[in-house]
Protein backbone atom coordinates (compact mmCIF):
# COMPACT_ATOMS: atom_id res chain seq x y z
CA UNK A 1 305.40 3.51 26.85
CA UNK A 2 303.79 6.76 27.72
CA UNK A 3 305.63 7.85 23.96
CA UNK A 4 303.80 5.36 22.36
CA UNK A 5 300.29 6.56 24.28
CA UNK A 6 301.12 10.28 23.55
CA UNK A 7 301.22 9.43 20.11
CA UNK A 8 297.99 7.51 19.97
CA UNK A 9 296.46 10.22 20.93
CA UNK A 10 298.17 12.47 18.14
CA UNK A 11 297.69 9.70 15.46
CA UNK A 12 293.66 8.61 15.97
CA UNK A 13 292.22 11.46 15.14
CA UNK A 14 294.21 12.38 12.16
CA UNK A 15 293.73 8.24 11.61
CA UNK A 16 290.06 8.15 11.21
CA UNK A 17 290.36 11.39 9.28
CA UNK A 18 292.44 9.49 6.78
CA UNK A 19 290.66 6.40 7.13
CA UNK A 20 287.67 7.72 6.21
CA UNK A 21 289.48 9.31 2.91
CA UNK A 22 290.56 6.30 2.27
CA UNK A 23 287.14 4.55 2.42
CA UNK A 24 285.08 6.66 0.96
CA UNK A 25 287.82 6.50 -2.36
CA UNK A 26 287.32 2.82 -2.14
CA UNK A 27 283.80 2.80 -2.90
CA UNK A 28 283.47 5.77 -4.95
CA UNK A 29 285.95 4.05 -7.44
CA UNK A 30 285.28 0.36 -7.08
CA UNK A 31 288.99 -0.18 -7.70
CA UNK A 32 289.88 -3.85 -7.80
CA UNK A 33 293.27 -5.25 -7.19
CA UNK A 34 295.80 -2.87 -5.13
CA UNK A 35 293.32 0.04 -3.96
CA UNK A 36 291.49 -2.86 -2.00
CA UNK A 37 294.46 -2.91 0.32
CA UNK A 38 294.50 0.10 1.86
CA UNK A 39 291.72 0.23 4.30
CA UNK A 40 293.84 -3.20 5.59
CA UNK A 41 297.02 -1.15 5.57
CA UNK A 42 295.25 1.78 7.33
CA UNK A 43 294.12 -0.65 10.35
CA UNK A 44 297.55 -2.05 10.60
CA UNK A 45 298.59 1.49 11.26
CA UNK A 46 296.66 2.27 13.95
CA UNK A 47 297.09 -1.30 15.14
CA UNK A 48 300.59 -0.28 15.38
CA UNK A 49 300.04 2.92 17.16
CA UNK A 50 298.49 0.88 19.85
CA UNK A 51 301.66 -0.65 20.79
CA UNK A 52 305.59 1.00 21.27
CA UNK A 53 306.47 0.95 17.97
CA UNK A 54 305.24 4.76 17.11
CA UNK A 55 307.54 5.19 13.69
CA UNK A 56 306.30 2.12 12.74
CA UNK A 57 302.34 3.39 13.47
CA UNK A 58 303.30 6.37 11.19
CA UNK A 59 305.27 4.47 8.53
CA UNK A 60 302.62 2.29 7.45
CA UNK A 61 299.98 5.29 7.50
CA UNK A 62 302.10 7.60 5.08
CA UNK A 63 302.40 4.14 3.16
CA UNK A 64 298.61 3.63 3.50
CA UNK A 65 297.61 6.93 2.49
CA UNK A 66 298.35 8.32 -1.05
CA UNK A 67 299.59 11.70 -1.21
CA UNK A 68 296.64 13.70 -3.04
CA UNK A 69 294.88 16.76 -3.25
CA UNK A 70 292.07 15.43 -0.86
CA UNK A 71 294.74 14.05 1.45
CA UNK A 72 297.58 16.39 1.71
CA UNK A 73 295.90 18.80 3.77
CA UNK A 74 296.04 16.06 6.32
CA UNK A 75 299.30 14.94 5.67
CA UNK A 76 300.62 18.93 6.66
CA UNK A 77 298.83 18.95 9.51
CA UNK A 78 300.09 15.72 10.81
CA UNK A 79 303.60 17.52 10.45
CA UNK A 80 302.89 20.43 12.12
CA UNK A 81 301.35 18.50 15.08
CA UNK A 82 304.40 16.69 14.98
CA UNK A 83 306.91 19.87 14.86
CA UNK A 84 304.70 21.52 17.85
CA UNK A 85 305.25 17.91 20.30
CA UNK A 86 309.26 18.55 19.37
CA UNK A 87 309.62 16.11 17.20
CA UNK A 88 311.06 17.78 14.57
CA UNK A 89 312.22 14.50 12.61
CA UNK A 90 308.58 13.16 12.00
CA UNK A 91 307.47 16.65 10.53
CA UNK A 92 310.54 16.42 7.99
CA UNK A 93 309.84 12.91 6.42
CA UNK A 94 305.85 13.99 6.59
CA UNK A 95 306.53 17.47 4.88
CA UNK A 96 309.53 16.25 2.57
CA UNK A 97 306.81 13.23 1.12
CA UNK A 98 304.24 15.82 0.16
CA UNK A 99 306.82 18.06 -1.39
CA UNK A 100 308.00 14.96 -2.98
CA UNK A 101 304.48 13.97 -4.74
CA UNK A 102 304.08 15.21 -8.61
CA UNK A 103 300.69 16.77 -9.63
CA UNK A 104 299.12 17.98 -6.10
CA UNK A 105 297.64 21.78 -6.44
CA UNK A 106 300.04 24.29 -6.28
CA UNK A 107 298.32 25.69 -2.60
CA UNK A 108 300.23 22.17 -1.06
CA UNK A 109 302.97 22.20 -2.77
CA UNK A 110 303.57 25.88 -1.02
CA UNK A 111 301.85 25.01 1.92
CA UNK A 112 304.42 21.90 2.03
CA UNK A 113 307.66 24.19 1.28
CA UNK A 114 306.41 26.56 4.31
CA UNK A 115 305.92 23.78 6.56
CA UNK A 116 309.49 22.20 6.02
CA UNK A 117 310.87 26.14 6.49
CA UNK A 118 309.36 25.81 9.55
CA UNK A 119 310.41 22.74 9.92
CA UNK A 120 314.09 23.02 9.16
CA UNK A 121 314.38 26.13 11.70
CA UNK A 122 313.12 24.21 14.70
CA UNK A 123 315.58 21.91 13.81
CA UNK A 124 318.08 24.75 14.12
CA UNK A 125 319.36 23.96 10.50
CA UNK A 126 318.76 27.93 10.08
CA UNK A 127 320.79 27.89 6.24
CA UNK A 128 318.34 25.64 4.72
CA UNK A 129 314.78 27.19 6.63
CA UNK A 130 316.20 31.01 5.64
CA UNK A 131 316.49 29.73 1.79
CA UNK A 132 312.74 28.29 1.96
CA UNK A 133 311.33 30.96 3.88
CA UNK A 134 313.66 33.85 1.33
CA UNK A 135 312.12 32.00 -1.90
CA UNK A 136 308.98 31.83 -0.38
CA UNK A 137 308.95 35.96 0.10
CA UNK A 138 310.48 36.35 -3.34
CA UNK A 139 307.40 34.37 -5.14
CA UNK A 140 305.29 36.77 -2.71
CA UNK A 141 304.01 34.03 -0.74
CA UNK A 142 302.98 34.05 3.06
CA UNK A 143 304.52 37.55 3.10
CA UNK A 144 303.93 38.14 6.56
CA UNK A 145 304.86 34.66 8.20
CA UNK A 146 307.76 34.33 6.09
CA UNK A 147 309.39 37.81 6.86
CA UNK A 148 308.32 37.42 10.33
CA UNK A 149 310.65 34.09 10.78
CA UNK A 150 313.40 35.58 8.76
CA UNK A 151 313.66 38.10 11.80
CA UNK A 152 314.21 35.58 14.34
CA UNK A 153 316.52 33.86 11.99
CA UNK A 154 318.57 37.04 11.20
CA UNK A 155 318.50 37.89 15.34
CA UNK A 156 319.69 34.37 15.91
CA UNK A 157 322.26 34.43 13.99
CA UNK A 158 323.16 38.29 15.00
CA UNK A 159 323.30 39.54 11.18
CA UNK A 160 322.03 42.78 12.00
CA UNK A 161 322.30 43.72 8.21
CA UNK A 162 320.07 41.77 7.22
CA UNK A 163 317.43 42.12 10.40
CA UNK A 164 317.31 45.71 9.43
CA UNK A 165 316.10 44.79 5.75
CA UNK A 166 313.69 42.06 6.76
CA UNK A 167 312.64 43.96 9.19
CA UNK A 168 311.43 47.29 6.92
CA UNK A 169 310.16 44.63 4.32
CA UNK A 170 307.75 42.84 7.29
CA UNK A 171 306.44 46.44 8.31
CA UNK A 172 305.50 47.28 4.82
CA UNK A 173 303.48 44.27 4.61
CA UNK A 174 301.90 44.37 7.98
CA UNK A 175 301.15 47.96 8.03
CA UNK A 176 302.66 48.66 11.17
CA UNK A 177 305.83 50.44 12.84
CA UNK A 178 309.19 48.02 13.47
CA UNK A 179 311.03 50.65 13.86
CA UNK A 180 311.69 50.77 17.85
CA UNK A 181 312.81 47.40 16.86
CA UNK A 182 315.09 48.49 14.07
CA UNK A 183 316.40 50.68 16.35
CA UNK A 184 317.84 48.38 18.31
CA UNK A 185 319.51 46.53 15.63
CA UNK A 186 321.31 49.92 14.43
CA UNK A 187 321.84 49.65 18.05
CA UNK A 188 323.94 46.22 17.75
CA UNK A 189 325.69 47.44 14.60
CA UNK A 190 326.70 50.43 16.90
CA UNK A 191 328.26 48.21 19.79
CA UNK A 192 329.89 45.98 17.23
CA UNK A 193 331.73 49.39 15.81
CA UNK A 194 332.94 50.47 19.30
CA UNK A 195 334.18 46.70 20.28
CA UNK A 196 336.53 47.64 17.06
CA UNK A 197 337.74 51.08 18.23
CA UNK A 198 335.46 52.59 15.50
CA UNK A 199 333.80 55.34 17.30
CA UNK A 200 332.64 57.92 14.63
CA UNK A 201 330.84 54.89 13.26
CA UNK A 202 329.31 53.97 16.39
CA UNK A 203 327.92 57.55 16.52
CA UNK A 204 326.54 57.27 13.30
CA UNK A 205 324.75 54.06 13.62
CA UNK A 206 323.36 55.42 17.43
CA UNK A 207 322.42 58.58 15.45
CA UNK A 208 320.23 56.48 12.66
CA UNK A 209 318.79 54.69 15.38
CA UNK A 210 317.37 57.78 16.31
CA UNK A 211 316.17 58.26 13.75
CA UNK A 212 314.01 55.21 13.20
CA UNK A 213 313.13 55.73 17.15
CA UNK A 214 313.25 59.14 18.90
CA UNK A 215 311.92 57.76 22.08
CA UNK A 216 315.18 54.65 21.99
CA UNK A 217 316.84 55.39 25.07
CA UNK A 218 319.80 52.79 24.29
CA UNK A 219 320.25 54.88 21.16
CA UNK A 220 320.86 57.78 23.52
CA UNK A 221 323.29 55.77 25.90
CA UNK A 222 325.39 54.58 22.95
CA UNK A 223 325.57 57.45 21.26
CA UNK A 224 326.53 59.28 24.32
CA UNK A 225 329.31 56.85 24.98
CA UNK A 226 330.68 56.93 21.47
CA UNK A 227 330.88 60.86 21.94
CA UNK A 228 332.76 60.17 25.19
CA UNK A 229 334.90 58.18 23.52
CA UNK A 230 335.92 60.37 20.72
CA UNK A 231 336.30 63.22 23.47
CA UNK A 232 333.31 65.15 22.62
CA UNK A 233 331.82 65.87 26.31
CA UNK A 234 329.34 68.87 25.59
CA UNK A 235 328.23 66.44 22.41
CA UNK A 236 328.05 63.59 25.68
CA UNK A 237 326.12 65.46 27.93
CA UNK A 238 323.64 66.38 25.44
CA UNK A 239 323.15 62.83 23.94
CA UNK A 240 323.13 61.09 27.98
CA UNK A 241 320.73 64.29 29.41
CA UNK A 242 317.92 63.06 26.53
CA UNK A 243 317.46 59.80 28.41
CA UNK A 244 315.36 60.82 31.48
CA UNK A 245 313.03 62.73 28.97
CA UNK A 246 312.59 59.36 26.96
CA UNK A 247 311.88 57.25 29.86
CA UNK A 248 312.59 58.42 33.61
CA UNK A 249 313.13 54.72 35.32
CA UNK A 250 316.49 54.56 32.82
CA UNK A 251 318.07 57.33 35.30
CA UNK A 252 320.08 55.21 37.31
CA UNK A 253 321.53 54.00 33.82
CA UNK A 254 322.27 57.07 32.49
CA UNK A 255 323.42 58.77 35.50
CA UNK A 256 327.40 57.34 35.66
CA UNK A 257 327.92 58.34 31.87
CA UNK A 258 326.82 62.37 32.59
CA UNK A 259 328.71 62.13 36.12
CA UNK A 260 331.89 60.55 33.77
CA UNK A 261 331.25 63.28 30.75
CA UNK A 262 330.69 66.42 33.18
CA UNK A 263 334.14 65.14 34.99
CA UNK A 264 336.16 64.67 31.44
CA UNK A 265 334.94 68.26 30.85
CA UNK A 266 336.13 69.63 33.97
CA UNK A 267 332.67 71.03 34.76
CA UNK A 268 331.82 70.12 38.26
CA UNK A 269 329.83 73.14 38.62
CA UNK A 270 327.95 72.57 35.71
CA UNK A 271 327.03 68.82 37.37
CA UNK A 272 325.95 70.32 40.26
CA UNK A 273 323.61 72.99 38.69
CA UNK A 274 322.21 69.72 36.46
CA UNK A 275 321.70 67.74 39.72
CA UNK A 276 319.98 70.46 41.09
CA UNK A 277 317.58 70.41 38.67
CA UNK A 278 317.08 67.05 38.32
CA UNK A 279 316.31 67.10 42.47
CA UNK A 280 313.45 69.03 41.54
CA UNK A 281 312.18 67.21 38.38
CA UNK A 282 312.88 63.67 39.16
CA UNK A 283 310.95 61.72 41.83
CA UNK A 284 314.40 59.93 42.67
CA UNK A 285 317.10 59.63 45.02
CA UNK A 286 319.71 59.13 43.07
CA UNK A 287 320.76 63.21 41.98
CA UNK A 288 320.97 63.60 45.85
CA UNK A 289 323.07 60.81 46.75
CA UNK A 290 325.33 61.77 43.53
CA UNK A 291 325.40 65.45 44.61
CA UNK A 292 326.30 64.36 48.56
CA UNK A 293 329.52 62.88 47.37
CA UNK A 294 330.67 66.22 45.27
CA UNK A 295 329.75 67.52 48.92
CA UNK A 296 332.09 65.25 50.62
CA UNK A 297 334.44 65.82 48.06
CA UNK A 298 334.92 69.19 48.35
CA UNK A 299 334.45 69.49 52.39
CA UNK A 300 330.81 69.99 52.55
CA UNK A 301 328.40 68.47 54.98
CA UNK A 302 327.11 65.75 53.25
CA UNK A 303 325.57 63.77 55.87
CA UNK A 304 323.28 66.72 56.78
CA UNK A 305 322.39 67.10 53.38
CA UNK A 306 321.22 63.85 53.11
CA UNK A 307 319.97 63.43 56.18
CA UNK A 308 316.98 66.52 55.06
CA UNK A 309 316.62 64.47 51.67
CA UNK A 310 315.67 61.36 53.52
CA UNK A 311 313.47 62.79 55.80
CA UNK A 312 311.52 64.33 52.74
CA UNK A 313 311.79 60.90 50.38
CA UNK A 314 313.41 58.06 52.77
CA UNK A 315 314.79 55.55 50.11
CA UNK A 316 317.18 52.56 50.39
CA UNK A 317 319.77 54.19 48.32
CA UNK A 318 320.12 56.78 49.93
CA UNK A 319 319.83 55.62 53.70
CA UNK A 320 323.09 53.32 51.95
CA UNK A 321 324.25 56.96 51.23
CA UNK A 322 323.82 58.42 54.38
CA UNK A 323 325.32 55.84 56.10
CA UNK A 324 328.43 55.76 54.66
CA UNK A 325 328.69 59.20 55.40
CA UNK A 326 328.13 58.73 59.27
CA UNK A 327 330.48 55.07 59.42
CA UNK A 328 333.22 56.79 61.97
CA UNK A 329 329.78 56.25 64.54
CA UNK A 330 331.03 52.65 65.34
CA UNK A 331 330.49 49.03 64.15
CA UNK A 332 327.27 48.96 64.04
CA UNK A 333 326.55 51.88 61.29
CA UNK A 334 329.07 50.22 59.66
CA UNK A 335 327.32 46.22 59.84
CA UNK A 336 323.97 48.13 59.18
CA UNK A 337 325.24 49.72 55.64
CA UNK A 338 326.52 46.45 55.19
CA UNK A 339 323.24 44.63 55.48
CA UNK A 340 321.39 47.24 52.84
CA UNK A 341 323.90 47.40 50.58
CA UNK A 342 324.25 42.88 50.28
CA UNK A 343 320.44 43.51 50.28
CA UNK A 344 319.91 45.79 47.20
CA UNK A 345 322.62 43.66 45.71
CA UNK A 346 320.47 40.48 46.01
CA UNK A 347 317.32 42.42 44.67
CA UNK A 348 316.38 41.69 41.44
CA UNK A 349 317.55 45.19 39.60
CA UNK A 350 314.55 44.47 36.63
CA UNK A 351 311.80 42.64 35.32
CA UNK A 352 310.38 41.89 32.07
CA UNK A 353 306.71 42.91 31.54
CA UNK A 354 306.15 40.21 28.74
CA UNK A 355 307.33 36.75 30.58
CA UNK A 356 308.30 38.17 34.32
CA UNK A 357 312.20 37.58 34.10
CA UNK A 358 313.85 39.07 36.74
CA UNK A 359 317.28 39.38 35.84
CA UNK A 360 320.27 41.12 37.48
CA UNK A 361 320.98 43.05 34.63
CA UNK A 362 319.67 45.08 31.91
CA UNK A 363 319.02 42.96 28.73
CA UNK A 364 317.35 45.11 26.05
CA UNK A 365 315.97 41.91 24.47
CA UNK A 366 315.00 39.56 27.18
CA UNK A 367 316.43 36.39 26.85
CA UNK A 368 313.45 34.35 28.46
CA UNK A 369 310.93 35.74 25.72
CA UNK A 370 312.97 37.55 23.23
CA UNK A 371 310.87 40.45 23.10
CA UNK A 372 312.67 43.82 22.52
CA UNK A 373 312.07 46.78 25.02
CA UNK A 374 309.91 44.34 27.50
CA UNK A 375 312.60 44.70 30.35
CA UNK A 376 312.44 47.70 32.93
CA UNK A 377 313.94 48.55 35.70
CA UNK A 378 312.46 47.80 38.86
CA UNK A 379 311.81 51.14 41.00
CA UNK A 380 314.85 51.21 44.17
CA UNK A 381 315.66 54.66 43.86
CA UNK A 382 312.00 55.72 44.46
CA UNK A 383 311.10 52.67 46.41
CA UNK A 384 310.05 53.94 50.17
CA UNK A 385 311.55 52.31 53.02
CA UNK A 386 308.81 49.76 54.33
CA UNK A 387 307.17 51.56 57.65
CA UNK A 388 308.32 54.54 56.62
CA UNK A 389 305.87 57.40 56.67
């Protein structure tokens, strides 16, 4: 029932649009015999809208209404209503009879082909809408809108390839920088190679990713694990050490890999002098709570250590920190850490700035929106304890 109603509501309009088409041919041609019909078959459309039967209601209007230059326009917008309620099926048969009609102006016969591309990849029959939509770019029509779906296609269906090339074509013809975006997709390329053992390729496709993106800090974590990999920790360091220069909240991302490559190289000194530094240069807790455990590590008072840090930035990370250090003071230290550290892992960890997503992990294309780059880290590092002063 409340189908039906909806689609009153679509159909009327559009209806008396047509009707009046329809009317207004009637007496402008004085056509005897068949034309006399259609106003009758027009009211026993929207007679049948009024009731259940709503593919009936738009049956007997695309029957009622010829297919020409003055009505076509209406026709496509019918479809696109259609397409935009979810009902993908409607917007075919409406699109797929104007396509079908000989002799309209070549603007509907296009407009018609770009409306069934459309139509064909909300019906997730992606072949068939990346043919339209790559014939439609080839004739250098709808440039923009065309390119722009054959992204979303190409992402769907993860053909990176062929992202990257769509991609360059749709900045061309907008005028504006993709390539943060393009980035990424060297990016996926560059994961793909080091899920196959292919490392030096990995590297490469990080290192053109820089190159389309100096500022990509996923660039700089891949490549810095595909150095790892292929046991080139100096080349590691370097590539992981660029990331809190691109963007400062991706330190807690970055931080394991230089902790892992400084290790590998046997250069624990070295880690400390760069944790140092970062202690001075970073507004987070996170070089202090990793230079407490080379502390503990090697004998040194840790807890004291962090103990000063706190005092000077208190933050839940590294109360979790200190605490561990100071456990052998009974249960309750121990059930206290306990209750942080199920805490921070119950936090969302980021959020996406386009939608609000707040997932547990880091997505670089958020899965809510599917914008690229829109997800960031939430701040727990530099987060102050509440109350604290």
């Amino acid at each position: 029932m409340f189908e039906g109603f909806g689609l009153v509501v679509l159909l009327l309009p559009i209806g008396f649009a047509l009707g009046w088409t329809v009317a207004r041919r009637h007496i402008q041609q004085g056509a005897p015999g068949a034309a006399v019909d259609k106003p009758s078959d027009y009211l026993a459309g929207l007679d049948a809208a009024g009731t259940d039967d709503a593919d009936t209601s738009m049956t007997t209007l695309i029957q009622a209404i010829e297919v020409t230059d003055q009505t076509a326009d209406l026709h496509l917008t019918l479809g696109s209503l259609f397409r935009r309620r979810g009902e993908v099926d409607r917007a075919l048969r409406l699109h797929q009879n104007v396509l079908a009609q000989g002799g309209l102006a070549a603007e509907f016969a296009y407009r018609a082909r770009l409306e069934l591309a459309h139509d064909y990849q909300k019906a997730g029959l992606l072949d068939h809408a990346e043919k339209l939509f790559g014939a439609l770019v080839d004739e250098g029509l709808f440039q923009a809108e065309c390119l722009t779906a054959l992204v979303g296609i190409y992402e769907q269906e993860h053909d990176w390839d062929k992202a990257i090339v769509a991609a360059q074509r749709l900045q061309a013809v907008r005028g504006e920088s993709l390539r943060p975006v393009i980035a990424h997709y060297h990016c996926e390329l560059a994961d793909l190679a080091k899920a196959d053992g292919d490392f030096r390729q990995a590297e490469r496709l990080a290192e053109q990713a820089l190159s389309e993106s100096r500022g990509s800090v996923r660039a700089s974590l891949v490549l810095g694990g595909a150095r790892e990999a292929l046991d080139d920790q100096a080349g590691a360091i370097a590539a992981y050490q660029r990331v809190p220069d691109q963007d400062l909240r991706f330190f807690r991302e970055v931080m394991p890999g230089i902790e892992r490559a400084y290790r590998k190289a046997d250069d624990l000194r070295g880690l400390r002098g760069y944790l140092k530094e970062a202690e001075k240069d970073y507004p987070t807790a996170l070089p202090s709570v990793t230079l407490a455990k080379l502390m503990r590590e090697s004998g040194e008072d840790a807890a004291q250590f962090l103990a000063d840090r706190m005092s000077r930035q208190p933050s839940w990370s590294g109360l979790h920190a200190l605490l561990q250090e100071v456990e052998d003071l009974g249960e309750p230290v121990r059930v206290l850490r306990s209750a942080i550290e199920n805490s921070m892992k119950a936090a969302p960890s980021y959020r996406c700035r386009s939608c609000g997503l707040t997932p547990r992990f880091l997505f670089w294309q958020c899965p809510s929106c599917k914008q690229w780059d829109s997800i960031e880290p939430l701040p727990d590092d530099i987060q102050s304890i509440p109350g604290a002063s």
